[in-house]
Each structure stands twice: as C-alpha cells, then as structure tokens.
Protein backbone atom coordinates (compact mmCIF):
# COMPACT_ATOMS: atom_id res chain seq x y z
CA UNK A 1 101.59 203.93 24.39
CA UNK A 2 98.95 202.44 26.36
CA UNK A 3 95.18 201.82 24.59
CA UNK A 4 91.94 201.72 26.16
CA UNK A 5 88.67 202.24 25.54
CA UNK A 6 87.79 202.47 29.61
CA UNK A 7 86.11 205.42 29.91
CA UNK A 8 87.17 205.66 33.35
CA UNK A 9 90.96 205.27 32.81
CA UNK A 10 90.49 207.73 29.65
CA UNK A 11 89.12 210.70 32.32
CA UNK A 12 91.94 209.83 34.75
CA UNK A 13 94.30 210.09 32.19
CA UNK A 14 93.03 213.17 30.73
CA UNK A 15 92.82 214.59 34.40
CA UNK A 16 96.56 213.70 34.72
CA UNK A 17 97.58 215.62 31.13
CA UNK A 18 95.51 218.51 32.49
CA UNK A 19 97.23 218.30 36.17
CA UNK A 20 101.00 218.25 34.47
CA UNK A 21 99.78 221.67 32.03
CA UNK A 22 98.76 223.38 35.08
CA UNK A 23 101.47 222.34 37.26
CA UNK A 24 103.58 223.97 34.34
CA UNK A 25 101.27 227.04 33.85
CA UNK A 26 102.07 227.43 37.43
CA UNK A 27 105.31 227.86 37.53
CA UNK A 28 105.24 229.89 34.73
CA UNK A 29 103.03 232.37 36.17
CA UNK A 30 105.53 231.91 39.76
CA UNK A 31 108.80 232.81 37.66
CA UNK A 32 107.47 235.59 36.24
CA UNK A 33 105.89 236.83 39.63
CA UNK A 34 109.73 236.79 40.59
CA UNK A 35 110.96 238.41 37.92
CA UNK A 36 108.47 240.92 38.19
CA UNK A 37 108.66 241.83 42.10
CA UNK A 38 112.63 241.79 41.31
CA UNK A 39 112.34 244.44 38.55
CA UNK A 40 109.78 246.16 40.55
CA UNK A 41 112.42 246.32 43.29
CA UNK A 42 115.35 247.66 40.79
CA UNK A 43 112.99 249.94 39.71
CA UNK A 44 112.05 251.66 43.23
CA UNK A 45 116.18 251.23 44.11
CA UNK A 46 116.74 253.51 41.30
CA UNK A 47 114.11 255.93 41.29
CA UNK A 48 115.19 256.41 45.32
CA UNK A 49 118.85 256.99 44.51
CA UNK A 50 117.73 259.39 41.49
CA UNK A 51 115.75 261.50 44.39
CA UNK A 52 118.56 261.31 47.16
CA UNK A 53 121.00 262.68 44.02
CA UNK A 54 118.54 265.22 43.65
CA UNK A 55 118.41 266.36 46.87
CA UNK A 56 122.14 266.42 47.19
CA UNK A 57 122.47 268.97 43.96
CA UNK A 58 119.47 271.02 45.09
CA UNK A 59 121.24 271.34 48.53
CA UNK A 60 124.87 272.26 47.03
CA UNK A 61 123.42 274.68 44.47
C-alpha cells in the first residue's frame, strides 16, 4: 500500500474510497428499486386476476 503524508493526495484518495461506497450504495438502492417495482407489479397482476375471478362467480351465481 502506498504512504503519504500529502495532504492533497490523502483528500483525493479519501474522495476516491467515498466515490467507490457510493457508487455501491447506488446500485444497491437501483436493485432494490427493481425488485420492488417487480413485486409491485406481481402484486397488482394478482390482485386484478383475484377481481376478474370475482366478477366471473358473482356473474354465474
């Protein structure tokens, strides 16, 4: 590992650690969006076939 006491190179490499965490946190946060919206999307499938289902025994009694 590389040593300096550069204050300069020190920030830039403490920007860079904190660049790759977000990057990370971001993607995170993006996979789970898409799991969400998917699951949100099974959900509302399901609740719509539930209600045509309905409909079908209300209408044959």
């Amino acid at each position: 590992m590389f040593h300096t006491n550069n204050p300069i190179i020190k920030h830039k490499a403490g920007l860079r650690n904190l660049a790759e965490e977000l990057e990370l946190e971001i993607s995170t946060i993006h996979k789970n969006y898409k799991e969400s919206v998917k699951f949100e999307a099974e959900t509302l499938k399901l609740v719509s076939e539930s209600r045509h289902l309905d409909k079908k025994r209300l209408e044959n009694g």
